[in-house]
PDB file of N, CA and C in Angstrom:
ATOM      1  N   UNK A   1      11.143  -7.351  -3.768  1.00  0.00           N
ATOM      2  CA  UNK A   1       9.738  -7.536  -3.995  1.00  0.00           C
ATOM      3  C   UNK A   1       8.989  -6.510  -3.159  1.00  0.00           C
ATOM      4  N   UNK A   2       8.201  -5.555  -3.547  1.00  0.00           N
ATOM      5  CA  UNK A   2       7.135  -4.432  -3.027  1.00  0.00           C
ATOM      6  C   UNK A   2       6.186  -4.970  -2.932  1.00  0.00           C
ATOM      7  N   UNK A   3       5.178  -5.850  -1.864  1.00  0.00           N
ATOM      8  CA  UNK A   3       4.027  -5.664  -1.766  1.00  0.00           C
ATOM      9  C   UNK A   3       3.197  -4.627  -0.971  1.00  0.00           C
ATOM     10  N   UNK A   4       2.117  -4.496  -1.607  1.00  0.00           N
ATOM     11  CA  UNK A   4       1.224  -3.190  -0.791  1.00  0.00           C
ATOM     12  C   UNK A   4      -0.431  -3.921  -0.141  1.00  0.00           C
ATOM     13  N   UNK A   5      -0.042  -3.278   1.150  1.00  0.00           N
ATOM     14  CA  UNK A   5      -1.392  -4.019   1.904  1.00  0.00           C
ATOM     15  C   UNK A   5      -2.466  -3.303   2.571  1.00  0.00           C
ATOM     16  N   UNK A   6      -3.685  -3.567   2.283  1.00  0.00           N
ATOM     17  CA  UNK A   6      -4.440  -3.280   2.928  1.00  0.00           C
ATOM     18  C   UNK A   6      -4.486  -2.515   4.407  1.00  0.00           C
ATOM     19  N   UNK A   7      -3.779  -2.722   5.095  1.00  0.00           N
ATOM     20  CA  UNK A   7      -3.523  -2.772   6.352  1.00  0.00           C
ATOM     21  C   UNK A   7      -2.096  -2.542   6.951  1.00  0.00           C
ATOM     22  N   UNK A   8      -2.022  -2.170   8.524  1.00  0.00           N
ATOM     23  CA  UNK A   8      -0.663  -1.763   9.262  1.00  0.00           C
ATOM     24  C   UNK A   8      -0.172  -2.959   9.836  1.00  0.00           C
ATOM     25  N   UNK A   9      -1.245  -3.238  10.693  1.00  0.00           N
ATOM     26  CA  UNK A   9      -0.705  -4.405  11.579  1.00  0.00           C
ATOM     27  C   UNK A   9      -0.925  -5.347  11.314  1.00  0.00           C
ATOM     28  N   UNK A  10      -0.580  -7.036  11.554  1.00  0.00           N
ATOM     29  CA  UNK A  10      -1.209  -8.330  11.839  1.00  0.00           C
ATOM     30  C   UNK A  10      -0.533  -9.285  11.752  1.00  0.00           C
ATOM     31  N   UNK A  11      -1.125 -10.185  11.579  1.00  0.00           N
ATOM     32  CA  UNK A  11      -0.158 -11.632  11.376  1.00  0.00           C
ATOM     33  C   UNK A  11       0.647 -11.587   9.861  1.00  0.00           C
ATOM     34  N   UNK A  12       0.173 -11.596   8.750  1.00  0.00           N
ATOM     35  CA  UNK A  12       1.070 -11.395   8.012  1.00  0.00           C
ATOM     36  C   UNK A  12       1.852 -10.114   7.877  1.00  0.00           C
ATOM     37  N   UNK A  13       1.603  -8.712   8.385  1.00  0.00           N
ATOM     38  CA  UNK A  13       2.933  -8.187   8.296  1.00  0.00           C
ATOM     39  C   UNK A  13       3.779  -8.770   8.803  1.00  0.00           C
ATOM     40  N   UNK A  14       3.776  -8.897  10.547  1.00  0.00           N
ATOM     41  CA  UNK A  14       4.983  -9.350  11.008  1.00  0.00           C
ATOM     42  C   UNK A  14       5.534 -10.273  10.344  1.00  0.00           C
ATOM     43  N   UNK A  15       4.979 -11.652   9.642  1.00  0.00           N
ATOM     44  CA  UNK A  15       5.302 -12.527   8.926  1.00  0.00           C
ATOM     45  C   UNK A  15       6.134 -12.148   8.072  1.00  0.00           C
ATOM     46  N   UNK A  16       5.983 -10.887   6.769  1.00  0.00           N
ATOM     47  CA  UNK A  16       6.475 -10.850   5.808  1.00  0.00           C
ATOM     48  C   UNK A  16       7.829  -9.600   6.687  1.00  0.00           C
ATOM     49  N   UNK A  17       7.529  -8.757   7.494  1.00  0.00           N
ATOM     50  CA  UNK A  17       8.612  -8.044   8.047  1.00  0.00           C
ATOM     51  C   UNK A  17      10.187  -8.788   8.296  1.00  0.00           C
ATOM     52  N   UNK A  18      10.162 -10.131   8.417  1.00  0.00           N
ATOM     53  CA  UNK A  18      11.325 -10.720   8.800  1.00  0.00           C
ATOM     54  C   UNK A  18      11.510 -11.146   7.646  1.00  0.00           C
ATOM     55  N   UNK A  19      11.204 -11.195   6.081  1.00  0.00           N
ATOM     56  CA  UNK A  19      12.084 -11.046   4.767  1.00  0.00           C
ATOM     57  C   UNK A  19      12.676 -10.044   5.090  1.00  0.00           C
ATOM     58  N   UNK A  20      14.297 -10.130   4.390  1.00  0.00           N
ATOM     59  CA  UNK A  20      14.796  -8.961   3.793  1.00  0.00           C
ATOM     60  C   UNK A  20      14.844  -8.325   2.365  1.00  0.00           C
ATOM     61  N   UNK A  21      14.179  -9.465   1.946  1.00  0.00           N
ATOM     62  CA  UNK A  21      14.250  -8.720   0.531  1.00  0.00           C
ATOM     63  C   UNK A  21      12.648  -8.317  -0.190  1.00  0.00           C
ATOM     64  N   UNK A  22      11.597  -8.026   1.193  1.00  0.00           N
ATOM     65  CA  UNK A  22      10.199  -7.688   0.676  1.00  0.00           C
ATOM     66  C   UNK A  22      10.337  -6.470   1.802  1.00  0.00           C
ATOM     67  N   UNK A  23       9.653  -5.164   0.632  1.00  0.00           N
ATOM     68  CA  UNK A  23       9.601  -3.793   1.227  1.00  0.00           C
ATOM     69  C   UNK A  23       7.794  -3.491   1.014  1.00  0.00           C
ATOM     70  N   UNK A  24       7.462  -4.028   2.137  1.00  0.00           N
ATOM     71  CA  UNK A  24       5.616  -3.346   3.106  1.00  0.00           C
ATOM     72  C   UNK A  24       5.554  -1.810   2.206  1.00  0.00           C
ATOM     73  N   UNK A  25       4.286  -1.878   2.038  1.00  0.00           N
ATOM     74  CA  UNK A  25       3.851  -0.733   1.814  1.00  0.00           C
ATOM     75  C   UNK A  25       2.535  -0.690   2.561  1.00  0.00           C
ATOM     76  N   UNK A  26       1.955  -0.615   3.551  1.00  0.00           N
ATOM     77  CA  UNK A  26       0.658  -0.413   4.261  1.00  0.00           C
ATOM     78  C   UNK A  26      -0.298   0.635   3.458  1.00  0.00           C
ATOM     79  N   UNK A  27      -1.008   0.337   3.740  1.00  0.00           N
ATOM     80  CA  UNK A  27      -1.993   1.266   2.879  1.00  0.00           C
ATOM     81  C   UNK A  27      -3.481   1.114   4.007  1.00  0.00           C
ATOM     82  N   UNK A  28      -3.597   2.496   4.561  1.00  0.00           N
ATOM     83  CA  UNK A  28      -4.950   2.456   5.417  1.00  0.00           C
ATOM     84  C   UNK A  28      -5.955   2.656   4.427  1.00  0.00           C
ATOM     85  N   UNK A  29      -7.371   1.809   5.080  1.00  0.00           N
ATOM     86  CA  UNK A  29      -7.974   1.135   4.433  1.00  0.00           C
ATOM     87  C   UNK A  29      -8.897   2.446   3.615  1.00  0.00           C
ATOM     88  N   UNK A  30      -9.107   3.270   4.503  1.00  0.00           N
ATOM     89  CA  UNK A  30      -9.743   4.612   4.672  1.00  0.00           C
ATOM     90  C   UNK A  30      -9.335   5.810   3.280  1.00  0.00           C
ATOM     91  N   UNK A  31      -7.665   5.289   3.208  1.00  0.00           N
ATOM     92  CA  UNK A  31      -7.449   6.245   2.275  1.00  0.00           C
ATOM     93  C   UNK A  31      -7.379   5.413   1.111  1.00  0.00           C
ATOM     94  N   UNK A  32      -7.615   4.285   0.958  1.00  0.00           N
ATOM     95  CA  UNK A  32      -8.143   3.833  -0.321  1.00  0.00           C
ATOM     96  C   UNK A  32      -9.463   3.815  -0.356  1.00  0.00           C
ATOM     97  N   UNK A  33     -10.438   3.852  -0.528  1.00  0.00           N
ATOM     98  CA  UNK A  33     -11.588   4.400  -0.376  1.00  0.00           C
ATOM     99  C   UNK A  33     -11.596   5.463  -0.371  1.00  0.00           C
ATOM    100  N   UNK A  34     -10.954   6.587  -0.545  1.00  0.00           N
ATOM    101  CA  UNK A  34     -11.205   8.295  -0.869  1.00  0.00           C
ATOM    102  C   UNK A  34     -10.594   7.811  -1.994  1.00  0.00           C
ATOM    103  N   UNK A  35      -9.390   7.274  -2.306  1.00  0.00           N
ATOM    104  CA  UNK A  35      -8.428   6.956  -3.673  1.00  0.00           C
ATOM    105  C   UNK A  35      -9.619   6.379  -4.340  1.00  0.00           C
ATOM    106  N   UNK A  36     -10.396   5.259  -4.069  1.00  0.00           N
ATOM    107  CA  UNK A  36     -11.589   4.649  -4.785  1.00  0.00           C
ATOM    108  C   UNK A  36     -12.624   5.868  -5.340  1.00  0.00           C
ATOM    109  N   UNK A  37     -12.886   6.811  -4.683  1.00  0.00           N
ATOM    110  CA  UNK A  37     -14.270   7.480  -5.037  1.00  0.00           C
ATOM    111  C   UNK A  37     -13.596   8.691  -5.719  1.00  0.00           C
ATOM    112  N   UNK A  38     -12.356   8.714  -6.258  1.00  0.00           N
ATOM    113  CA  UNK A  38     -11.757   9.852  -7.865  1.00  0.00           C
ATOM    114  C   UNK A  38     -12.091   8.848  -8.510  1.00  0.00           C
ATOM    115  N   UNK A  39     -12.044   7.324  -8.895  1.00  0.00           N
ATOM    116  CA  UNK A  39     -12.265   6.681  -9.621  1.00  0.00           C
ATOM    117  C   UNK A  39     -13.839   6.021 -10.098  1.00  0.00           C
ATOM    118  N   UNK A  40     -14.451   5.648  -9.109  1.00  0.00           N
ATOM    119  CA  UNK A  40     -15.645   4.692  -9.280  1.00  0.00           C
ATOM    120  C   UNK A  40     -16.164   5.752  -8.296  1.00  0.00           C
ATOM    121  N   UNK A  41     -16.766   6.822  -9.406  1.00  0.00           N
ATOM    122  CA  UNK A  41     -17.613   7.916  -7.697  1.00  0.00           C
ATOM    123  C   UNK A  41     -19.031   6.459  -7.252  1.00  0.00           C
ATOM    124  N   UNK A  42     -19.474   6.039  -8.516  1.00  0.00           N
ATOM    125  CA  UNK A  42     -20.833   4.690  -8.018  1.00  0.00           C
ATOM    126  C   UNK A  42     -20.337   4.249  -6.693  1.00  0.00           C
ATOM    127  N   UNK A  43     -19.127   4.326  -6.527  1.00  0.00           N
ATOM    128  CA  UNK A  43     -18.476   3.151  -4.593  1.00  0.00           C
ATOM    129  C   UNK A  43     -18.603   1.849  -5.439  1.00  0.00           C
ATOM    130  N   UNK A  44     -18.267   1.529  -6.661  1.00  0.00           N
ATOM    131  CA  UNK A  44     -18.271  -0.077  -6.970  1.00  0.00           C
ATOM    132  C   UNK A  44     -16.496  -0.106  -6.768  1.00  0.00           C
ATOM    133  N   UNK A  45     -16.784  -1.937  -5.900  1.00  0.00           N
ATOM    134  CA  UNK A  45     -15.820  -2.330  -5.493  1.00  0.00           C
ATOM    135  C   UNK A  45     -15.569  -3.827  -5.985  1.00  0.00           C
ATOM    136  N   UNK A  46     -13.635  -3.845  -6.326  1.00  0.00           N
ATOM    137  CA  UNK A  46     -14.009  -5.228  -6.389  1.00  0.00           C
ATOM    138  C   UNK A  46     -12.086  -5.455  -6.451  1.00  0.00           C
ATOM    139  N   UNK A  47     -12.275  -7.033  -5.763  1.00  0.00           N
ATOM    140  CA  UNK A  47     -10.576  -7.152  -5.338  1.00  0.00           C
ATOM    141  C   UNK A  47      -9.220  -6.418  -6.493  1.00  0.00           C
ATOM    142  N   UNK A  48      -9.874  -6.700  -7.967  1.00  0.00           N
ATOM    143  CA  UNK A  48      -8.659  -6.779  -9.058  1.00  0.00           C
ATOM    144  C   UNK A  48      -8.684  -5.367  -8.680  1.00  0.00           C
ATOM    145  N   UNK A  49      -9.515  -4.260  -9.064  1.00  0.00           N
ATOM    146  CA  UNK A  49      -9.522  -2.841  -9.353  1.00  0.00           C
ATOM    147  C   UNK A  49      -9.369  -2.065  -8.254  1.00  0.00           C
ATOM    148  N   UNK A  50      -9.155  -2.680  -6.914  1.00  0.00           N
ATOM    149  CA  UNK A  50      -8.634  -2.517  -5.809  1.00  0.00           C
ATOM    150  C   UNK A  50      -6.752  -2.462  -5.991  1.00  0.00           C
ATOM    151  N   UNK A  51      -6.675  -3.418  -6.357  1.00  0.00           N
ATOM    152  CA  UNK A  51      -5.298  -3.733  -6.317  1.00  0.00           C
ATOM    153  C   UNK A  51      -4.290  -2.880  -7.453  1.00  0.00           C
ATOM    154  N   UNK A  52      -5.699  -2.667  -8.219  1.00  0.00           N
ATOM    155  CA  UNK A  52      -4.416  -2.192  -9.662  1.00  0.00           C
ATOM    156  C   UNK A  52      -4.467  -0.345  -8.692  1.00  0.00           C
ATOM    157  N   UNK A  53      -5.162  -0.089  -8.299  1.00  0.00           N
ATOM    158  CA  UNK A  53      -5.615   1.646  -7.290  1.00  0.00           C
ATOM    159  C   UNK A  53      -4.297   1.659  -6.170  1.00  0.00           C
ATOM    160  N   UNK A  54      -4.383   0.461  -5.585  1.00  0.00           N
ATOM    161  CA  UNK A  54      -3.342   0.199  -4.143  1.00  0.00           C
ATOM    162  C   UNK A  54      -1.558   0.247  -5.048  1.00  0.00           C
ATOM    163  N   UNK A  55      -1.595  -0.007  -6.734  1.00  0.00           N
ATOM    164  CA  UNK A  55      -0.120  -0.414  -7.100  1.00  0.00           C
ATOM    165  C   UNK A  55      -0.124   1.444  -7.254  1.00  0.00           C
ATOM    166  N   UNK A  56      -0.735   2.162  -7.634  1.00  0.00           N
ATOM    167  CA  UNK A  56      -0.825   3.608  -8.587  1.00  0.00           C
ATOM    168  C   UNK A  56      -0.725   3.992  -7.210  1.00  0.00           C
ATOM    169  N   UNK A  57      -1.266   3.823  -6.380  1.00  0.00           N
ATOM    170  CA  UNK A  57      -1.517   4.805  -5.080  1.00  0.00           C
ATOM    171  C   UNK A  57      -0.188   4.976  -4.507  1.00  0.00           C
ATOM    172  N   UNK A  58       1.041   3.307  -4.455  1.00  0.00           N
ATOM    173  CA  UNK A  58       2.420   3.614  -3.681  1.00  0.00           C
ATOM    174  C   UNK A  58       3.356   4.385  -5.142  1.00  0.00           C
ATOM    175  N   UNK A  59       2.986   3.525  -6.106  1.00  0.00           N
ATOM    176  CA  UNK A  59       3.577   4.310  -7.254  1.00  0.00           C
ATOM    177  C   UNK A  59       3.835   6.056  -7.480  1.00  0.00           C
ATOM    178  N   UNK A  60       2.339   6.229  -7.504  1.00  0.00           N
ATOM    179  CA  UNK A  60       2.388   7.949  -7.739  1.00  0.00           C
ATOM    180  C   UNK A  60       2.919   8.956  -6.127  1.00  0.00           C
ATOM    181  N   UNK A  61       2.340   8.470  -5.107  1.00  0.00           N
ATOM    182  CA  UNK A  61       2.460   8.813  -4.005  1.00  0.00           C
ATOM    183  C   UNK A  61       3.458   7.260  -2.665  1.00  0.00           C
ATOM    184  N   UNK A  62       5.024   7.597  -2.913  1.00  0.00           N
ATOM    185  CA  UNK A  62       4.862   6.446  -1.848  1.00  0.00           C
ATOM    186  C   UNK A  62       4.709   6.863  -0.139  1.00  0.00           C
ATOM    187  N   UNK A  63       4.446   8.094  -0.156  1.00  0.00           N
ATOM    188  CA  UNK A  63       4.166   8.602   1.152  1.00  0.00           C
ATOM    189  C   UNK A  63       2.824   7.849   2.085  1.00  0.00           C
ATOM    190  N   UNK A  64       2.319   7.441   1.310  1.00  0.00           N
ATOM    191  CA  UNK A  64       1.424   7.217   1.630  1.00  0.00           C
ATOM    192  C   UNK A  64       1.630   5.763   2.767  1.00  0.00           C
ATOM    193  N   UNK A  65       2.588   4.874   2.506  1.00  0.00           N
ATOM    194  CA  UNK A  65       3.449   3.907   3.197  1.00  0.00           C
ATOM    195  C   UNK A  65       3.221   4.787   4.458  1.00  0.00           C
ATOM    196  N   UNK A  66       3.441   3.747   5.765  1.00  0.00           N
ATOM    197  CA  UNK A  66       3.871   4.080   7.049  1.00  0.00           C
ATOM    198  C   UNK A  66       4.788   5.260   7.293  1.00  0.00           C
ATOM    199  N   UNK A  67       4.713   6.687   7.763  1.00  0.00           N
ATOM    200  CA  UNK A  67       6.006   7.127   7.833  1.00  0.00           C
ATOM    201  C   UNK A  67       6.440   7.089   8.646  1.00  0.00           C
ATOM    202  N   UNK A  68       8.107   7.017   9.004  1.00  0.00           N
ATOM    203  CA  UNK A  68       9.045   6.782  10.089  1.00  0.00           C
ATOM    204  C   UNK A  68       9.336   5.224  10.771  1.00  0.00           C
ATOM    205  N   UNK A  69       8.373   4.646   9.595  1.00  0.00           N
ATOM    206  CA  UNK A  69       8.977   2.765  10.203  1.00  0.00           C
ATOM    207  C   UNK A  69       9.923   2.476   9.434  1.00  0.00           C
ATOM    208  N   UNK A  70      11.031   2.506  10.194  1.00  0.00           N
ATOM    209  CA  UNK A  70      12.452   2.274   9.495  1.00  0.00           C
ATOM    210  C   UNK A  70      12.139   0.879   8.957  1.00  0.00           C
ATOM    211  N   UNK A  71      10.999   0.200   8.188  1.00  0.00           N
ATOM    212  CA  UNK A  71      11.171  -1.186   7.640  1.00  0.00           C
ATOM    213  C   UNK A  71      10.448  -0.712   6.306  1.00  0.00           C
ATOM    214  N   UNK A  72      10.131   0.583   6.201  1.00  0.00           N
ATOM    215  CA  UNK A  72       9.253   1.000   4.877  1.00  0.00           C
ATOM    216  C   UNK A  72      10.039   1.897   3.914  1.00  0.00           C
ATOM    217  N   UNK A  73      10.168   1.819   3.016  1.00  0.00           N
ATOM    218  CA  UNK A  73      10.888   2.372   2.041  1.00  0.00           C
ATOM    219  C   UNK A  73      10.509   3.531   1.934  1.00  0.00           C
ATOM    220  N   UNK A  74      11.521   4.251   1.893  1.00  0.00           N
ATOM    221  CA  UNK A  74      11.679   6.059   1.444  1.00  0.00           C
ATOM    222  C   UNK A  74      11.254   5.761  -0.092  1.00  0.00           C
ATOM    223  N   UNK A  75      11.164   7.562  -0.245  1.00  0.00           N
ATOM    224  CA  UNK A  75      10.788   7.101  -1.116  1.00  0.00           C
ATOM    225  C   UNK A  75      11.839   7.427  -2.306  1.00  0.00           C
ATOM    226  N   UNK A  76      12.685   7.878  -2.274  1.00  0.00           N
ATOM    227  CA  UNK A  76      14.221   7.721  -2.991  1.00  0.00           C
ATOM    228  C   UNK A  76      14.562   5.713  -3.064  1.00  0.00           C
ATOM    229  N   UNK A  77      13.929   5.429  -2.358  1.00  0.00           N
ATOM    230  CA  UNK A  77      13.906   4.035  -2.106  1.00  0.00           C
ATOM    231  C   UNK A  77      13.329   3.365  -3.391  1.00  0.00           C
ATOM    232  N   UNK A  78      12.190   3.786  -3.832  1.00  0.00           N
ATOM    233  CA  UNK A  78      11.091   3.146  -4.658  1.00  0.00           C
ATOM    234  C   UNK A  78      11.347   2.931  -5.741  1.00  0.00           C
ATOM    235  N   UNK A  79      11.571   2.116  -6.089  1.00  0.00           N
ATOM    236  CA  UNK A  79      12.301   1.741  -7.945  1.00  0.00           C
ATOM    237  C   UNK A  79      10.897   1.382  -8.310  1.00  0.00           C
ATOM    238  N   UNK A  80      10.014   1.847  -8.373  1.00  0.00           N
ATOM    239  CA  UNK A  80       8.358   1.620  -8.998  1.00  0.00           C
ATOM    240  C   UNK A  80       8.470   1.860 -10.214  1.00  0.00           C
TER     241      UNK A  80
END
């Protein structure tokens, strides 16, 4: 299971870090919001069209994940 989050740190990463079978994709908040404004230059925001941007964003680019946290998938890793 790939989920992609908003965020690096907090209570639910660590939470979901001790699955082994869910691979983090962090996503700073900053570079979704530049990813947002190729799409919606208006800055309209909203959770769904967030999320479908955050799946395309690890999809097309999974660099974008943490690099060098041996708990984040390479991206030879990514069966997206």
């Amino acid at each position: 299971m790939a989920i992609v989050l908003e965020q690096a740190r907090g209570a639910v990463i660590y939470a979901l870090l001790s699955a082994d079978f869910v691979r983090l994709y962090p996503v700073n908040p900053q570079s979704l919001a530049s990813y947002r404004k190729a799409y919606a230059p208006s800055g309209a925001k909203s959770d769904p069209a967030d999320a479908v941007l955050l799946m395309e964003m690890v999809r097309k680019s999974p660099s974008v994940s943490a690099p060098g946290n041996p708990t984040m998938p390479t991206r030879a890793a990514c069966s997206c």
